[in-house]
Protein backbone atom coordinates (compact mmCIF):
# COMPACT_ATOMS: atom_id res chain seq x y z
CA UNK A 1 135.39 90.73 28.13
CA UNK A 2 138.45 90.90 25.95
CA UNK A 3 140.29 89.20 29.13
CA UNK A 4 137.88 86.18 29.50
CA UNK A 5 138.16 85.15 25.99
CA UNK A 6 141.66 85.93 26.29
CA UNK A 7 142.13 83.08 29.04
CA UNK A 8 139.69 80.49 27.68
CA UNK A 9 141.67 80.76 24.05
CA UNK A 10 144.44 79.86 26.29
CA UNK A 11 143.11 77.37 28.00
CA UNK A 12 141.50 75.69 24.84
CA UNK A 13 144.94 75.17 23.24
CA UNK A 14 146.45 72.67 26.27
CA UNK A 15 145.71 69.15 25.22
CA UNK A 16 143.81 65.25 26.70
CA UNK A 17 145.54 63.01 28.48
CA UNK A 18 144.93 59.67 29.62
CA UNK A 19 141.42 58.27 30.31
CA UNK A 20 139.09 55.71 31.40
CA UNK A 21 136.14 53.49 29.83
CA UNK A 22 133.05 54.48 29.24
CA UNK A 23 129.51 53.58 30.08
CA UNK A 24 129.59 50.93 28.17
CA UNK A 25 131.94 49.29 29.94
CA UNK A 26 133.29 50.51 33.59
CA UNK A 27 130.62 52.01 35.93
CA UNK A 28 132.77 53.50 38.61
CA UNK A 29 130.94 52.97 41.44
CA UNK A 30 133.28 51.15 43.64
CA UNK A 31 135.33 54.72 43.31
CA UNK A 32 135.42 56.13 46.86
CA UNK A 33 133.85 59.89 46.34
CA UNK A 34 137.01 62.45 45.82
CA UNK A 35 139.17 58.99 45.92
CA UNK A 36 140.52 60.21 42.80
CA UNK A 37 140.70 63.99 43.47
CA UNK A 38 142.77 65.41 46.45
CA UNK A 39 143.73 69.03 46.73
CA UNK A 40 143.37 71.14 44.53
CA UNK A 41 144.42 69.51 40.97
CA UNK A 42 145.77 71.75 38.08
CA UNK A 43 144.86 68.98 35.26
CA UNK A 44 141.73 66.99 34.66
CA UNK A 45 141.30 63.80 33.48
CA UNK A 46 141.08 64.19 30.27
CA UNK A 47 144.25 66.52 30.56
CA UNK A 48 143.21 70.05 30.40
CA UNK A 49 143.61 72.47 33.40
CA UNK A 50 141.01 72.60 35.45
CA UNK A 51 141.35 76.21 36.02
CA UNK A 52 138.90 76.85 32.77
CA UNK A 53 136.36 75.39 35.12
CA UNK A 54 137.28 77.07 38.09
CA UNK A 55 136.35 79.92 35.83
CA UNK A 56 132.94 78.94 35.01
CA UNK A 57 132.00 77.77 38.44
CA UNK A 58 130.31 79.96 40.96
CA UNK A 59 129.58 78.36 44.26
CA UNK A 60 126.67 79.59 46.06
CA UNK A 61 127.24 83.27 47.83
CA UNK A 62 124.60 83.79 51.09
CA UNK A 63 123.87 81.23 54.25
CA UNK A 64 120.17 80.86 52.09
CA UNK A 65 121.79 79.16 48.56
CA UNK A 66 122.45 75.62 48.02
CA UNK A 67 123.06 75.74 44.52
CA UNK A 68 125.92 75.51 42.53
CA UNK A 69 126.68 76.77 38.78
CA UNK A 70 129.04 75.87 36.13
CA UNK A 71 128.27 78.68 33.64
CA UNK A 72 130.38 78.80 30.19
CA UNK A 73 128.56 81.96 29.04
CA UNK A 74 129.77 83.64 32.08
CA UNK A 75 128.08 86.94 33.61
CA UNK A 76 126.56 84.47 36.01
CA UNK A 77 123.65 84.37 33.57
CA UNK A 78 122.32 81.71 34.82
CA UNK A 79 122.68 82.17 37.85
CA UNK A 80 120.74 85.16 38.05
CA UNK A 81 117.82 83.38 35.56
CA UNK A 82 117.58 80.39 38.25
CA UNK A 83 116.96 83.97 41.06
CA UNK A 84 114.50 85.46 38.83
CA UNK A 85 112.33 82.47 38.73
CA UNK A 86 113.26 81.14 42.71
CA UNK A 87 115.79 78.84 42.28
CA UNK A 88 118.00 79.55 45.23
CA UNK A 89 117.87 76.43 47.90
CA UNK A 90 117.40 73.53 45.88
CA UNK A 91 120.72 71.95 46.62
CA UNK A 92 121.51 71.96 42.87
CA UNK A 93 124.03 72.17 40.68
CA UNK A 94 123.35 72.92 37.15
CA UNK A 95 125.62 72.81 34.53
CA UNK A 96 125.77 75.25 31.49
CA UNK A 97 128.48 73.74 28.95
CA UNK A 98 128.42 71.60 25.53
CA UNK A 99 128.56 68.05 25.29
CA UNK A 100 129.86 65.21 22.96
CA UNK A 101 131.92 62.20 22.76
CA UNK A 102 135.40 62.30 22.13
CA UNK A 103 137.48 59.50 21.13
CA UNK A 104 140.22 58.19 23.96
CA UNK A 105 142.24 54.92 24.16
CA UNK A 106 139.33 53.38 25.95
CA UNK A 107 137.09 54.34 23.62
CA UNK A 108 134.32 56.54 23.02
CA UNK A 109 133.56 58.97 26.43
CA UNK A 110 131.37 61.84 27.36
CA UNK A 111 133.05 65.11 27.78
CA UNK A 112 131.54 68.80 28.70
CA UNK A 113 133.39 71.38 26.55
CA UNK A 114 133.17 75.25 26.50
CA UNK A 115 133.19 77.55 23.30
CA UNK A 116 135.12 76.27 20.34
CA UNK A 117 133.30 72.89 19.14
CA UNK A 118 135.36 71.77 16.85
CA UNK A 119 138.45 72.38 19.08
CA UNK A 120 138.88 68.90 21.44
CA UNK A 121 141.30 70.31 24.30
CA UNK A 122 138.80 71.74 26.49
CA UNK A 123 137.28 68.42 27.41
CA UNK A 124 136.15 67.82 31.13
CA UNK A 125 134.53 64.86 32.55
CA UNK A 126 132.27 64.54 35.42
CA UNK A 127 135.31 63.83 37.57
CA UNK A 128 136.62 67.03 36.76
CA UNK A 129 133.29 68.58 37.67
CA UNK A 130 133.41 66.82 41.00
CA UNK A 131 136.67 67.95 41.97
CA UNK A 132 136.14 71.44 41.72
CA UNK A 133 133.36 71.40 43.84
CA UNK A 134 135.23 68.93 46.27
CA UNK A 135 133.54 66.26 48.37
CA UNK A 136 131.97 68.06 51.21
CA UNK A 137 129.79 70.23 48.86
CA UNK A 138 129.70 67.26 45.96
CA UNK A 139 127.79 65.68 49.23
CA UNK A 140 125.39 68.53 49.29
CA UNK A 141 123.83 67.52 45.54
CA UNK A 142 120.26 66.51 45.44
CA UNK A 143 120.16 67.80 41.70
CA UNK A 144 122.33 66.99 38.89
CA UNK A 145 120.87 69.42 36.32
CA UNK A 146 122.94 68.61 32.78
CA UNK A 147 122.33 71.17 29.72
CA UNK A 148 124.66 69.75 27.87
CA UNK A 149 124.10 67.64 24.70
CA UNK A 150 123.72 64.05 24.48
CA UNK A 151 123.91 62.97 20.46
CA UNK A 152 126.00 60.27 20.63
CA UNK A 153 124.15 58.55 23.27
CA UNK A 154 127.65 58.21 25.66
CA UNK A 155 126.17 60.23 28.41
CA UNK A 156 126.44 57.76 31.47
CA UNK A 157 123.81 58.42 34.66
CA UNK A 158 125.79 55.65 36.19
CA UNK A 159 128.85 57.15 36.53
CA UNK A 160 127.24 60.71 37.11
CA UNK A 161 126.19 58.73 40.73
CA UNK A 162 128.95 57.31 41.48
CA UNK A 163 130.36 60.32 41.68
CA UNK A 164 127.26 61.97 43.07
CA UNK A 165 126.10 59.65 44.97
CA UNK A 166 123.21 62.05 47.17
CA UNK A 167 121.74 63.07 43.88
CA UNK A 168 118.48 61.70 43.42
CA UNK A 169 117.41 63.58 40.54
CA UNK A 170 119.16 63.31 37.24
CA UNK A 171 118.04 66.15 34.51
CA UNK A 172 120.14 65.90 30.99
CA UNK A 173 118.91 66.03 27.25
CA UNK A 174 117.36 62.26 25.94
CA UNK A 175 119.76 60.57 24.11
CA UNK A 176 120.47 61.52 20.49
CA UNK A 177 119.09 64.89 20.94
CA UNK A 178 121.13 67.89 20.42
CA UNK A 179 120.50 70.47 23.69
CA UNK A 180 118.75 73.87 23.23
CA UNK A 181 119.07 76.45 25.70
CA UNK A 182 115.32 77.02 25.96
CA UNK A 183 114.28 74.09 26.22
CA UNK A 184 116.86 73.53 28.94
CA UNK A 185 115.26 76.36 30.52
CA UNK A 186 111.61 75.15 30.82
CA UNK A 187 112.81 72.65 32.47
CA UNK A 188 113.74 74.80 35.29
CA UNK A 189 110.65 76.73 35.02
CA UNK A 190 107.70 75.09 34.03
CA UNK A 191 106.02 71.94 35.58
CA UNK A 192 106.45 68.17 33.88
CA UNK A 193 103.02 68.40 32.89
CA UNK A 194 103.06 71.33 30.52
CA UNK A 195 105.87 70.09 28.86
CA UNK A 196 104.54 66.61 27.82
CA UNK A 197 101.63 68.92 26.94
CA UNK A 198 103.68 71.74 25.17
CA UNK A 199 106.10 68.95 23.69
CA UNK A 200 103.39 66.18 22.92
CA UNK A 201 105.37 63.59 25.43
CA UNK A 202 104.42 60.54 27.50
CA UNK A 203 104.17 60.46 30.99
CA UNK A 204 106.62 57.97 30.87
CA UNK A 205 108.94 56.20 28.70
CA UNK A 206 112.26 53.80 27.97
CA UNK A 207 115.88 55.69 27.24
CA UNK A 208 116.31 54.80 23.97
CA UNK A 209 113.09 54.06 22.74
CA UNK A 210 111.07 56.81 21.00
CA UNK A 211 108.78 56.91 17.98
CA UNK A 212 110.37 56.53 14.57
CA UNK A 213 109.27 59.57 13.09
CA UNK A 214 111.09 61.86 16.15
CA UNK A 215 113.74 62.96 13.24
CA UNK A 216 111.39 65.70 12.06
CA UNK A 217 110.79 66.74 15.92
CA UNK A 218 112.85 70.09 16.21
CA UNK A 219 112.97 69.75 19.93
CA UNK A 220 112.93 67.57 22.85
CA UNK A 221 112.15 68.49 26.53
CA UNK A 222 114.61 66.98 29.01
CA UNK A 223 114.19 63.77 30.93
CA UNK A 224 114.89 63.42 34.92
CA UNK A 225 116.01 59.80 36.69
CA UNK A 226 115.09 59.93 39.63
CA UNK A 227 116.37 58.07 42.71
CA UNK A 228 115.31 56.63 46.05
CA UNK A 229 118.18 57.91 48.52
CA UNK A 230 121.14 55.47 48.54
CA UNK A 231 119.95 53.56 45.64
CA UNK A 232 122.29 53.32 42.16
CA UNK A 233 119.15 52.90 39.64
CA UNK A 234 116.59 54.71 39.01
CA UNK A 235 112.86 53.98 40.63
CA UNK A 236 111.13 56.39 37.88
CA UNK A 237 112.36 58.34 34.11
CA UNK A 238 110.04 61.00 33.23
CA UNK A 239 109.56 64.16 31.92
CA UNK A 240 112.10 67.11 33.47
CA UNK A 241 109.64 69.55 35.06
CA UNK A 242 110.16 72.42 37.82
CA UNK A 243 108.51 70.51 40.68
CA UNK A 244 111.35 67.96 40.92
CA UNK A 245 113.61 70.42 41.47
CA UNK A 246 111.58 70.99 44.79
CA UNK A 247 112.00 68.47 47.51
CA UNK A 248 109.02 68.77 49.33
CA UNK A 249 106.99 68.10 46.26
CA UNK A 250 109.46 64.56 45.67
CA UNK A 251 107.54 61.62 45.63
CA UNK A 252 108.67 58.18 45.32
């Protein structure tokens, strides 16, 4: 344990480099997949090495797994809560670090970050994330499952495609919500009906439009965008719920 924290202090001191726009701005679809990621790169894009990934990441380990994990607790925790409840073949990756905007000469971006919050070095983008899996298995991706925060509003489903472009279900936090770990977790666990039930939610709704008295809500379930195969927006935003992580029960 001493030798993980070890590394990731390490890692956390190197520093951001050079960047791109935001979702605001550039939607970076016209980006051939891995057109911007060959090999195997030391340095991400926001400029810290990608090897504090690498050490997060665990790919999937038997011919009957399809999903992947990027884990910042490490321990493979939760890897091994997706087994206990039957996540194994869902052709997922889920994703198990912080989120926030940082400030870059484009402007404001979303970045995933592990351990130190206040500490900006360890910032990753979803390019990053990409390029560690590497195309062929970035092709693989049906679910994008984010547990990362999204307070400032900057996380950008548009460029998640583009860089995912199989992915047809989208699961991250609703904007201006700070993520909790068990809430992330029914989301895995529970269907999208007990958790408008347990949470008090619509069926559906509008990013970016909720009641005005949602400030004294303590928590929010997740939300899922979900896409028709090939498509770049969104047929349907709901509720996150267990069943859409199951592609038989997928409808459009």
């Amino acid at each position: 344990m001493r030798k993980e924290m070890l590394f990731i202090r390490t890692v956390l001191l190197l520093g951001i480099g050079g960047i791109f726009q935001g979702c605001t701005g550039l939607h970076r679809a016209a980006i051939p997949l891995g057109g911007m990621c060959s090999g195997q790169p030391e340095w991400g894009e926001y400029g810290t090495s990608l090897n504090l990934l690498r050490f997060f990441y665990t790919p999937p380990q038997t011919p009957d797994e399809s999903n992947y994990f990027i884990d910042m607790e490490g321990g493979e925790s939760l890897r091994k809560f997706a087994f206990s409840y039957g996540l194994t073949n869902n052709h997922a990756l889920f994703v198990f670090l912080h989120g926030r905007a940082i400030e870059t000469p484009s402007g404001l971006r979303y970045s995933f970050y592990a351990d130190q919050e206040d500490n900006p070095a360890a910032s990753f983008s979803i390019q990053d994330i990409a390029c560690i899996l590497g195309p062929e298995n970035v092709s693989q991706i049906h679910n994008l499952v984010l547990a990362s925060c999204n307070r400032e509003n900057m996380l950008c489903p548009a460029e998640l495609k583009a860089y995912f472009p199989n992915v047809t279900n989208i699961t991250h936090a609703m904007p201006n919500t700070a993520a909790q770990p068990s809430t992330f977790r029914h989301a895995l666990i529970y269907h999208s009906r007990d958790i408008q039930f347990l949470y008090q939610m619509p069926d559906s709704f509008t990013l970016g439009v909720f009641e005005e008295n949602r400030s004294n809500r303590k928590a929010f379930p997740y939300v899922a965008e979900l896409y028709l195969p090939g498509a770049k927006k969104p047929f349907s935003i709901q509720t996150a719920g267990r069943e859409l992580l199951e592609p038989p029960n997928r409808s459009g």
